[in-house]
N, C-alpha and C. Protein backbone atom coordinates (compact mmCIF):
# COMPACT_ATOMS: atom_id res chain seq x y z
N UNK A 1 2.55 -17.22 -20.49
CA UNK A 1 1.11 -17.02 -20.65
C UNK A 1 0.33 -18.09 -19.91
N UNK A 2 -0.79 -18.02 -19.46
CA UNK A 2 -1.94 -18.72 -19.11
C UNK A 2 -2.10 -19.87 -19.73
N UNK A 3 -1.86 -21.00 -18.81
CA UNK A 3 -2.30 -22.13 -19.99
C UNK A 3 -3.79 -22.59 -20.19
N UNK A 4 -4.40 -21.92 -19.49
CA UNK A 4 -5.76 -22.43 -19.52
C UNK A 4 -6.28 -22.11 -21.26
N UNK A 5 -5.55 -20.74 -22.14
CA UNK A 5 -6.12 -20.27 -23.19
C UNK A 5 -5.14 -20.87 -23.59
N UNK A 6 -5.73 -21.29 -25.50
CA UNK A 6 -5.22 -21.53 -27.05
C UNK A 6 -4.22 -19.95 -27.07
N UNK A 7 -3.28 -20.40 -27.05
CA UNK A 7 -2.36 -19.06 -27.90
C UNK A 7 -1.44 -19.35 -29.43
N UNK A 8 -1.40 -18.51 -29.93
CA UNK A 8 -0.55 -19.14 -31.29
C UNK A 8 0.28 -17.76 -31.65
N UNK A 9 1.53 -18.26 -32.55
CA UNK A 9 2.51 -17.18 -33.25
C UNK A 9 1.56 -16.13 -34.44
N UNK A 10 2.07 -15.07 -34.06
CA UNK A 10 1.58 -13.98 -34.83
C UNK A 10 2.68 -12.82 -34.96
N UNK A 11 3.57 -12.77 -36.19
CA UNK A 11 4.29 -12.11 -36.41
C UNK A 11 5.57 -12.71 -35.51
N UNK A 12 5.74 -13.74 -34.99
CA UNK A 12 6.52 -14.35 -34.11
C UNK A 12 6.22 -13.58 -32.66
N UNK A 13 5.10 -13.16 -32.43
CA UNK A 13 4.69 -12.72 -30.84
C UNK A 13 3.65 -14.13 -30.56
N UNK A 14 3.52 -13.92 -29.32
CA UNK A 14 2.78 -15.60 -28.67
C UNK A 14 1.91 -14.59 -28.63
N UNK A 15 0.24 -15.08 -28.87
CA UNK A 15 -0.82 -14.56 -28.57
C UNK A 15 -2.29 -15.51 -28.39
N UNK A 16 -3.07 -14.77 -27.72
CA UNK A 16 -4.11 -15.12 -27.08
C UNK A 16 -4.63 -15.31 -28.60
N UNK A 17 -5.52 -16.55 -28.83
CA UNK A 17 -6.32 -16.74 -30.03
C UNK A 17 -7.69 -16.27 -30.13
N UNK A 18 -7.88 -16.66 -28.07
CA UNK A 18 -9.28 -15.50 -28.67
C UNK A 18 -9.20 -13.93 -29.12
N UNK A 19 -8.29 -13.62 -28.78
CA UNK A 19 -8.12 -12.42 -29.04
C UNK A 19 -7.98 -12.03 -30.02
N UNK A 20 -6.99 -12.43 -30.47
CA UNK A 20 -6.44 -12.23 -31.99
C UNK A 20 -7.63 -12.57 -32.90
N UNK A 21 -8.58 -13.52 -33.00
CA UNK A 21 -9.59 -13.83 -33.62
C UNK A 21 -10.83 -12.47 -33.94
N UNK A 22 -10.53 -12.12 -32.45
CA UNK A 22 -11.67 -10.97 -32.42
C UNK A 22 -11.38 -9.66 -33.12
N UNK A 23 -10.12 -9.44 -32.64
CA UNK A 23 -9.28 -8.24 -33.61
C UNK A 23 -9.07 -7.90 -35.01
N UNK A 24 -9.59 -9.75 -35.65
CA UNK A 24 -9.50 -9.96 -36.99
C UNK A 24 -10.80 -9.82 -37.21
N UNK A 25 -11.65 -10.05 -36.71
CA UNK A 25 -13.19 -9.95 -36.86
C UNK A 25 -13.78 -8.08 -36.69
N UNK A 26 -13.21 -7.36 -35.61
CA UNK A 26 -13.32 -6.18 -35.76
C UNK A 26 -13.04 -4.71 -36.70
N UNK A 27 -11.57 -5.78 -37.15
CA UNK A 27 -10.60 -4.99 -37.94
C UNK A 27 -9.52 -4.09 -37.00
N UNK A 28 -9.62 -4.15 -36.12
CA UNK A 28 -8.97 -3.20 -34.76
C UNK A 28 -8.61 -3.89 -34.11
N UNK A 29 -7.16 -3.72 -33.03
CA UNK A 29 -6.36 -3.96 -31.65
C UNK A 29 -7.78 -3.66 -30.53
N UNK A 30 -7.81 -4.61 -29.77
CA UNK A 30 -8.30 -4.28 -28.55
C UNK A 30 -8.17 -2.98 -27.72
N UNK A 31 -8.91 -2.84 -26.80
CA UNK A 31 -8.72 -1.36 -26.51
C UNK A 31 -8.31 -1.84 -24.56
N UNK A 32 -7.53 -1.51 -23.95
CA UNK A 32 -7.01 -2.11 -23.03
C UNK A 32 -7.91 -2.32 -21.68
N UNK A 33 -9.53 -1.67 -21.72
CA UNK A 33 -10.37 -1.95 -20.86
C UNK A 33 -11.02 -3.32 -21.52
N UNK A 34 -10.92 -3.36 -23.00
CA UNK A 34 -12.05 -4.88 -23.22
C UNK A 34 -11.73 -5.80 -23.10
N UNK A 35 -12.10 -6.82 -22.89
CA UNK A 35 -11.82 -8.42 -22.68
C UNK A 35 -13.06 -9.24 -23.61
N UNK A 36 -12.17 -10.36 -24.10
CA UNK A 36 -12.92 -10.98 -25.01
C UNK A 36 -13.23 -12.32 -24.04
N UNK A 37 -15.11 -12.12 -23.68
CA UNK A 37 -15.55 -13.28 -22.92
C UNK A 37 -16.23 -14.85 -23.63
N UNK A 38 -15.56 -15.81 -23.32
CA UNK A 38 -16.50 -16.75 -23.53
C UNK A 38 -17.75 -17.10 -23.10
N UNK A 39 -18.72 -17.22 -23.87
CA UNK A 39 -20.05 -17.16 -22.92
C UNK A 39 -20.32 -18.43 -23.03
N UNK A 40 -20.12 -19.37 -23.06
CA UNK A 40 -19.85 -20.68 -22.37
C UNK A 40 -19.52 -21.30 -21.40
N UNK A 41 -18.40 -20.22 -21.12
CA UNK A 41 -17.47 -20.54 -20.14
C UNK A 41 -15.84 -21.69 -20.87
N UNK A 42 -16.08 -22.32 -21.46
CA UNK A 42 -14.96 -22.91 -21.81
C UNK A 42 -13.91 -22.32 -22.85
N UNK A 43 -12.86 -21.97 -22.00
CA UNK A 43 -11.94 -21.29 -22.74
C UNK A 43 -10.94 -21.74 -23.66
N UNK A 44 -11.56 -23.11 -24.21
CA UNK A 44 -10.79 -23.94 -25.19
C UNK A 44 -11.58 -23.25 -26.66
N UNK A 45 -13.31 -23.38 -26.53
CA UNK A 45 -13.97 -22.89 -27.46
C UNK A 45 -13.97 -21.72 -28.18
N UNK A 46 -13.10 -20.91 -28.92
CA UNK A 46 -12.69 -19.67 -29.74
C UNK A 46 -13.86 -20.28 -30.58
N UNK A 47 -14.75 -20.17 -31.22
CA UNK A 47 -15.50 -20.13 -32.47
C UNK A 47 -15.84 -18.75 -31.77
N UNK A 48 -16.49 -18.04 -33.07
CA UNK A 48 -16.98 -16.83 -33.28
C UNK A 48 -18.00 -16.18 -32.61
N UNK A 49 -19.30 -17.03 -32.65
CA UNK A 49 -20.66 -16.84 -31.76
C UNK A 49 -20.51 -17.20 -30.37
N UNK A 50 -19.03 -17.78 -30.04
CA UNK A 50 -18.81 -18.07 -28.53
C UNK A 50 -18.14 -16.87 -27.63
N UNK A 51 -17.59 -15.83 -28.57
CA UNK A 51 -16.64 -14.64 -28.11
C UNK A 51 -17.81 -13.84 -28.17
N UNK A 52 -17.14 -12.97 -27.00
CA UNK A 52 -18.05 -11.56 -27.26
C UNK A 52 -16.81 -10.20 -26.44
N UNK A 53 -17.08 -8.81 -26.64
CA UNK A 53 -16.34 -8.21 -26.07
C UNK A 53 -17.23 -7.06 -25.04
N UNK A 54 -16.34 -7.40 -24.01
CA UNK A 54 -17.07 -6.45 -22.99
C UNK A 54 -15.93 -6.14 -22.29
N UNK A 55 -16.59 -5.26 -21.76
CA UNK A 55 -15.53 -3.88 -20.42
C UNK A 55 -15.28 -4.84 -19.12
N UNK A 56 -14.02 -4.05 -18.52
CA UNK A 56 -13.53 -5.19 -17.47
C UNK A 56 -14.43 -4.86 -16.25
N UNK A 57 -15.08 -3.96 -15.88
CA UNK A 57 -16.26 -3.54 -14.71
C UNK A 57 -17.33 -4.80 -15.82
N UNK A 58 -18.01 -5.02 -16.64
CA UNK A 58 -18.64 -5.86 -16.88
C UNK A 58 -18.31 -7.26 -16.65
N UNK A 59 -17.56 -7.85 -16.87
CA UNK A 59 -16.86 -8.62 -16.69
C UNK A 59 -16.13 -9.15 -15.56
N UNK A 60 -16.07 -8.51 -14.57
CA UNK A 60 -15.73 -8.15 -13.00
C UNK A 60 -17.11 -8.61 -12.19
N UNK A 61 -18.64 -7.93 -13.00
CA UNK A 61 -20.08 -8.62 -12.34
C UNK A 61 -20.68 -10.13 -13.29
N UNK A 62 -19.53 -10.66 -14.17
CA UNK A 62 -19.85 -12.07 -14.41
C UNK A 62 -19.48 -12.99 -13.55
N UNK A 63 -17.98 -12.22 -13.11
CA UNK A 63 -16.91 -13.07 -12.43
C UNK A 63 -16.92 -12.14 -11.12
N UNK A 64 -17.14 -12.16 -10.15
CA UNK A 64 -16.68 -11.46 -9.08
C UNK A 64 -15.59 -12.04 -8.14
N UNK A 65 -16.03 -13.52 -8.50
CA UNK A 65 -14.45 -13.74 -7.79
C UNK A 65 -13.08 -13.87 -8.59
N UNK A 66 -12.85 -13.78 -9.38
CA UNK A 66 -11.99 -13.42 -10.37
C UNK A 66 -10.87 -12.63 -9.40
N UNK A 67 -9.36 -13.33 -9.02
CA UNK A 67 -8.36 -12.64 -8.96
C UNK A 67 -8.85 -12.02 -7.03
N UNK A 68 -9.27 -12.76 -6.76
CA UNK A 68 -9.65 -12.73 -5.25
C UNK A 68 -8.52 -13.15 -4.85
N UNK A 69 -7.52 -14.32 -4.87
CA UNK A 69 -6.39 -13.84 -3.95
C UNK A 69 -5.60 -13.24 -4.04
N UNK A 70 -5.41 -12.48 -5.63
CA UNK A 70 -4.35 -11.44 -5.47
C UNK A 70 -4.74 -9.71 -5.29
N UNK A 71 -6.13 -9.77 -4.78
CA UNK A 71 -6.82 -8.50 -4.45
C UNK A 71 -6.29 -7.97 -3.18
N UNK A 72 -6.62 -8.61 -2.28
CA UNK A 72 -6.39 -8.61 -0.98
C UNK A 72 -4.74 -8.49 -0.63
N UNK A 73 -4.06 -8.04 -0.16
CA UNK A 73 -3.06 -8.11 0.93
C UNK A 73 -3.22 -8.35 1.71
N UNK A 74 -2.35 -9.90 2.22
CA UNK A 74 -2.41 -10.36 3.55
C UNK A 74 -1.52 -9.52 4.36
N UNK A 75 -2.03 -8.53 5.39
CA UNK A 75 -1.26 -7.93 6.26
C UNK A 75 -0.10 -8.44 7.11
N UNK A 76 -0.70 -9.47 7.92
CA UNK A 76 -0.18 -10.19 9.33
C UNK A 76 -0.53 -11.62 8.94
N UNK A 77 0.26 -12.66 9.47
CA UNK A 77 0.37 -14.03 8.83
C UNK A 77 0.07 -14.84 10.44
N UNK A 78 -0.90 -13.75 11.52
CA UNK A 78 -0.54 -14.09 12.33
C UNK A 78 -2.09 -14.47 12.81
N UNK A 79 -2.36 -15.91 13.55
CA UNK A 79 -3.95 -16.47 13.65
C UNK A 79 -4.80 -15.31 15.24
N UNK A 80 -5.89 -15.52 15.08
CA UNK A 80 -6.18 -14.66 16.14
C UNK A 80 -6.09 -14.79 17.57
N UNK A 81 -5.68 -15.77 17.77
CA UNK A 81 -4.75 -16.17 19.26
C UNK A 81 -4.14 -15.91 19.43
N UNK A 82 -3.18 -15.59 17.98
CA UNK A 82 -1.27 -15.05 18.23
C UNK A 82 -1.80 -13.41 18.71
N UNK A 83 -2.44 -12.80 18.26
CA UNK A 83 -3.02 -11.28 17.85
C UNK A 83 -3.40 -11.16 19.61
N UNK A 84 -4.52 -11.97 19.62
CA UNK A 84 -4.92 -11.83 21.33
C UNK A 84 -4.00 -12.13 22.26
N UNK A 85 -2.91 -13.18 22.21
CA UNK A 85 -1.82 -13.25 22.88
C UNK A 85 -0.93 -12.12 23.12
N UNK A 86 -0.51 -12.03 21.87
CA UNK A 86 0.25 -10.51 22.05
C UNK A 86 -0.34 -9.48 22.78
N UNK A 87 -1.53 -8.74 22.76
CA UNK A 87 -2.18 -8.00 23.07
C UNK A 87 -2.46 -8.31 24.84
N UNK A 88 -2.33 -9.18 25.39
CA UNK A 88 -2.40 -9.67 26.28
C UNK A 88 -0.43 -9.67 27.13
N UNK A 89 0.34 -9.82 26.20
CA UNK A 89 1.77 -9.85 26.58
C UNK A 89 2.22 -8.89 26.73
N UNK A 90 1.37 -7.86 26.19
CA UNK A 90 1.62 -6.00 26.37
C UNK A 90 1.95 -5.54 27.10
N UNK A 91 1.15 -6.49 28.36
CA UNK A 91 0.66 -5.39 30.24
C UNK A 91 2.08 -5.90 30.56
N UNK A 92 2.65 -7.26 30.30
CA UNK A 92 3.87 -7.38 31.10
C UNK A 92 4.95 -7.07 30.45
N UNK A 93 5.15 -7.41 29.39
CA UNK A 93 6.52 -7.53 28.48
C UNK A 93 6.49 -5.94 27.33
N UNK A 94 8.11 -5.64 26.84
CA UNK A 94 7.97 -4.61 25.99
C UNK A 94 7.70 -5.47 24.74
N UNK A 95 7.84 -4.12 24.00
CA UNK A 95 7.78 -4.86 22.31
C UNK A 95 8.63 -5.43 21.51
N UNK A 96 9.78 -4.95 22.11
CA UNK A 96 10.93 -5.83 21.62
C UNK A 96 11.09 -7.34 22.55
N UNK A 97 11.04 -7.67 23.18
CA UNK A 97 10.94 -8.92 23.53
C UNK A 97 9.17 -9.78 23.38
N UNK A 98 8.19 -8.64 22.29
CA UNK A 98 7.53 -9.76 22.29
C UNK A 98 7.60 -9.86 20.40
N UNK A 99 8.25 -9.02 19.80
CA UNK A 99 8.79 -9.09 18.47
C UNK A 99 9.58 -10.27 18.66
N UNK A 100 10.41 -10.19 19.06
CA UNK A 100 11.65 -11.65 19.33
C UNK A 100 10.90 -12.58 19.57
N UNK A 101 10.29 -12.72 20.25
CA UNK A 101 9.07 -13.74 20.55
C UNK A 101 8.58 -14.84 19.04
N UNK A 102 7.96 -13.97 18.88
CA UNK A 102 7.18 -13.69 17.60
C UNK A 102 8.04 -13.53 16.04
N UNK A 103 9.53 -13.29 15.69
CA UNK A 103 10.18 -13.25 14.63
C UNK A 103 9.54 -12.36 13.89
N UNK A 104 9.23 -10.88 14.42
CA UNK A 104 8.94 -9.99 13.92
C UNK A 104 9.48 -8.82 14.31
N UNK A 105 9.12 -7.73 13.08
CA UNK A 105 9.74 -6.28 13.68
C UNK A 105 8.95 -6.01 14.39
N UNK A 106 9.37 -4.72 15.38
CA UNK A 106 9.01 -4.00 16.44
C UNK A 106 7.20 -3.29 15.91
N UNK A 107 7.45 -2.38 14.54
CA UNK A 107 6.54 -1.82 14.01
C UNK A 107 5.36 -2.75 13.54
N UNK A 108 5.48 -3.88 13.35
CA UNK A 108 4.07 -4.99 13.37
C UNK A 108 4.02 -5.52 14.25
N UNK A 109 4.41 -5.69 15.33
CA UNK A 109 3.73 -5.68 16.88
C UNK A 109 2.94 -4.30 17.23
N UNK A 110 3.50 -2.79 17.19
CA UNK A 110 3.17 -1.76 17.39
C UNK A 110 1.26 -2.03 16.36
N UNK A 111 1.62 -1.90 15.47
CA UNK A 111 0.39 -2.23 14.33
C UNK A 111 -0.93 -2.85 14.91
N UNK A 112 -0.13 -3.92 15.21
CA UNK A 112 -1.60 -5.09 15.98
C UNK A 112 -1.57 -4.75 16.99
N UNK A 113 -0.78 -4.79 17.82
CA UNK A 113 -1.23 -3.68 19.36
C UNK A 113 -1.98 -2.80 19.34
N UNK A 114 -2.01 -1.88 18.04
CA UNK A 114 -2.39 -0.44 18.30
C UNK A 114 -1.55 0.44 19.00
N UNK A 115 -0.51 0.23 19.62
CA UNK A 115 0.18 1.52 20.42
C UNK A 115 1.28 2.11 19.43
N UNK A 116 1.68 2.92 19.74
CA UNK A 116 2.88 3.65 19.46
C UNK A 116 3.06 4.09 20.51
N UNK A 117 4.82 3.68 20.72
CA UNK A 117 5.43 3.98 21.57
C UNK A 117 5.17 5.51 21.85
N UNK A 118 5.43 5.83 23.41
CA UNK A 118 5.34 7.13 23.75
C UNK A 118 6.88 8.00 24.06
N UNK A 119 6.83 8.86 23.13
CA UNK A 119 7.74 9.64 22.98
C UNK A 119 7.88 10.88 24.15
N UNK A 120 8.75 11.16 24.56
CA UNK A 120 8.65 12.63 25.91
C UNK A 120 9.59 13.60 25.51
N UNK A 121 9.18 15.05 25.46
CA UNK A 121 10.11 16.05 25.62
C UNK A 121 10.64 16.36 26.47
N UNK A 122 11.73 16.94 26.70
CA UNK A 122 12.75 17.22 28.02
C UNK A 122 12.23 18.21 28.99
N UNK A 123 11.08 18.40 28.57
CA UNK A 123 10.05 19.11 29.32
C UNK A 123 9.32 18.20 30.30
N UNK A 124 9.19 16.71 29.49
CA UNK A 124 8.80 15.97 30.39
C UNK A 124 7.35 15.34 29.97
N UNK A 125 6.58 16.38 28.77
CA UNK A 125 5.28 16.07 28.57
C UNK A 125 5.56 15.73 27.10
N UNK A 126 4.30 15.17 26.62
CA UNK A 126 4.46 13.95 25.57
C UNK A 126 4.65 14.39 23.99
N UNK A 127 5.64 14.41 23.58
CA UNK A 127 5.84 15.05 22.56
C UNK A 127 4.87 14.79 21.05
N UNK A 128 4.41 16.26 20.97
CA UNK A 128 3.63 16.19 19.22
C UNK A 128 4.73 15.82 18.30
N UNK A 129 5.28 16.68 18.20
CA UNK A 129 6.22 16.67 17.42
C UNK A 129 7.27 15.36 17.32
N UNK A 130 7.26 14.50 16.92
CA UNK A 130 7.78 13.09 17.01
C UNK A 130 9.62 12.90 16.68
N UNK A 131 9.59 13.46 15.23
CA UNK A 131 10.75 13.31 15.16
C UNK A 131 12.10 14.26 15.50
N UNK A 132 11.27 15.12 16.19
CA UNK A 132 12.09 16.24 17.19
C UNK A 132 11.88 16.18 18.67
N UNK A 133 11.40 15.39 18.96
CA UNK A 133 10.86 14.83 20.15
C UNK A 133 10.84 16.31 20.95
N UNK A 134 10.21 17.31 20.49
CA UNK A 134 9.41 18.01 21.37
C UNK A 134 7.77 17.96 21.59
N UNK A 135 7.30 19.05 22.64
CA UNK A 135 5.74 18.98 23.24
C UNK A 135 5.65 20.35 22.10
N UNK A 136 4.43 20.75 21.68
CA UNK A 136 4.17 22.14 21.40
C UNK A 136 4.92 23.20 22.05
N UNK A 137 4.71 23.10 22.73
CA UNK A 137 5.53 24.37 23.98
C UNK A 137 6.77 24.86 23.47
N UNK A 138 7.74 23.66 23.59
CA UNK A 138 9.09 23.69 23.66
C UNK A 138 9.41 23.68 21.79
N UNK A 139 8.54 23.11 20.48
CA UNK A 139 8.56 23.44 19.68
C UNK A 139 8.22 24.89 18.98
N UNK A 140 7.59 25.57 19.76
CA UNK A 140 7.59 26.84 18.99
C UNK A 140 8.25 27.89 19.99
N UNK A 141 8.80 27.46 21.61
CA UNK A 141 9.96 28.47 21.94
C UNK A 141 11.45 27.97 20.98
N UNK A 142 11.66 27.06 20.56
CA UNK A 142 12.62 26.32 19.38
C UNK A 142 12.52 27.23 18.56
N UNK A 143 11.29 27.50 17.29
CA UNK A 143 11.47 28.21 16.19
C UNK A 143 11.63 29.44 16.53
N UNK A 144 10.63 30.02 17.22
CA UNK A 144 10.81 31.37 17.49
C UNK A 144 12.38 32.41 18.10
N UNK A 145 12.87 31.38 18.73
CA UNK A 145 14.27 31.55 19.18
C UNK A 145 15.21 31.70 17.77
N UNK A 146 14.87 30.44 16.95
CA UNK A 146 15.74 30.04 15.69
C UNK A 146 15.36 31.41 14.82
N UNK A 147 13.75 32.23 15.01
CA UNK A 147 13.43 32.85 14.24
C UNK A 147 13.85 34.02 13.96
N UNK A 148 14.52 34.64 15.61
CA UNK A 148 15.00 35.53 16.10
C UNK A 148 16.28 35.69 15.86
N UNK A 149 17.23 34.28 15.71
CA UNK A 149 18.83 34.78 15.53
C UNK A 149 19.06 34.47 13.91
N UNK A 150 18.22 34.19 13.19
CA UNK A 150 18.06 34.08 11.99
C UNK A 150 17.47 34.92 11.32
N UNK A 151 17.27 36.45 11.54
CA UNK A 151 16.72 37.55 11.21
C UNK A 151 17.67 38.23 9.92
N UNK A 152 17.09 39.03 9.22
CA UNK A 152 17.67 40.21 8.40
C UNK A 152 17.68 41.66 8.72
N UNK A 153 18.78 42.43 8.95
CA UNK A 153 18.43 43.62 9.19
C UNK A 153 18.36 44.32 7.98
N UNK A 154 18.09 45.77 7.68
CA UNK A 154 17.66 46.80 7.06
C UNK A 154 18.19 46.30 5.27
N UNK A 155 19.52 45.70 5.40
CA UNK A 155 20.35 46.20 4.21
C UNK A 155 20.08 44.17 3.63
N UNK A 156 19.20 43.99 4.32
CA UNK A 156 19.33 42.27 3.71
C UNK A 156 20.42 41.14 4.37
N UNK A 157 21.43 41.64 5.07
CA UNK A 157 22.35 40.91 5.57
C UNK A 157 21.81 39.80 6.85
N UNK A 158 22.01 39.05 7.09
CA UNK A 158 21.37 37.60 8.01
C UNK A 158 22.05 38.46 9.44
N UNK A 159 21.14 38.62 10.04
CA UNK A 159 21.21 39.61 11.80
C UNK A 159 21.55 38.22 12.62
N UNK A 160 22.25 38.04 13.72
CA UNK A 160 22.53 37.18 14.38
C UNK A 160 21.99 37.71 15.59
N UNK A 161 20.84 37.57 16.43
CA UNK A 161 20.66 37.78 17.80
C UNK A 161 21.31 36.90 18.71
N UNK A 162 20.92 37.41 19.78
CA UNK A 162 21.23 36.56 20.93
C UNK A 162 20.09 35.56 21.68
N UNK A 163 20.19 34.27 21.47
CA UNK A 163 19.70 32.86 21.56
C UNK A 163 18.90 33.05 23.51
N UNK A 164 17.79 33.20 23.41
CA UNK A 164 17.57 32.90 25.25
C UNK A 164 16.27 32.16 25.04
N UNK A 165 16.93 30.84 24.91
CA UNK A 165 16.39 29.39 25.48
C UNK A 165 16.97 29.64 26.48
């Protein structure tokens, strides 16, 4: 627990005293949006007229910075020179030698670059389809072919045509 708050045994559970104070004062368990605020500010002071209970959006516009560094995800650990460097190491070098560079994967260089690698179909033009590395084109003469020798005739039985890719 927090050492900044008074906690004490209750039923042999460790608990918040302001809390527990207030719960005894309500007659009721807290309800998991309220928080019991000191309006003092000093969170040593539990007396009675010092607690009050309010909603955590209330309590969020007392405190707004409250839990500011664990809000945020730090994405990239990387300063904006490293970022402009890289971005600059692009025109000459691939991404794997500027990952190595850098002691990073390939896909957070890609990230801060902005690129994704360019993928080609055996067609030659740049494939939509990514993890089939076809273009449109060559993806739906694919299904339609697949669609054709994968047919049913009359009685339900799987028809086998003949494949002309």
């Amino acid at each position: 627990m927090n050492k900044l708050y008074i906690t004490k045994q209750v039923n042999k559970k460790q608990v918040r005293e302001h809390r527990y104070l207030i719960e005894l004062k309500i007659g009721r368990k807290l309800l998991s949006n309220e928080i019991v605020h000191h309006i003092d500010g000093d969170k040593k002071n539990n007396s009675l007229d010092n607690l009050i209970i309010i909603t955590r959006s209330e309590h969020k516009k007392l405190h707004p910075n409250i839990g500011i560094n664990s809000r945020f995800k730090i994405k990239y650990k990387f300063s904006d020179k490293d970022i402009y460097k890289m971005r600059t190491l692009f025109k000459d070098k691939t991404l794997s030698e500027i990952a190595k560079q850098y002691s990073t994967s390939i896909g957070t260089i890609q990230r801060i670059i902005g690129k994704k690698p360019k993928v080609y179909c055996r067609c030659g033009a740049i494939a939509n389809y990514r993890n089939k590395k076809l273009c449109l084109k060559c993806y739906l003469k694919e299904y339609y072919a697949n669609a054709k020798l994968n047919r049913k005739d009359n009685t339900g039985r799987l028809f086998r045509g003949i494949k002309n890719i």
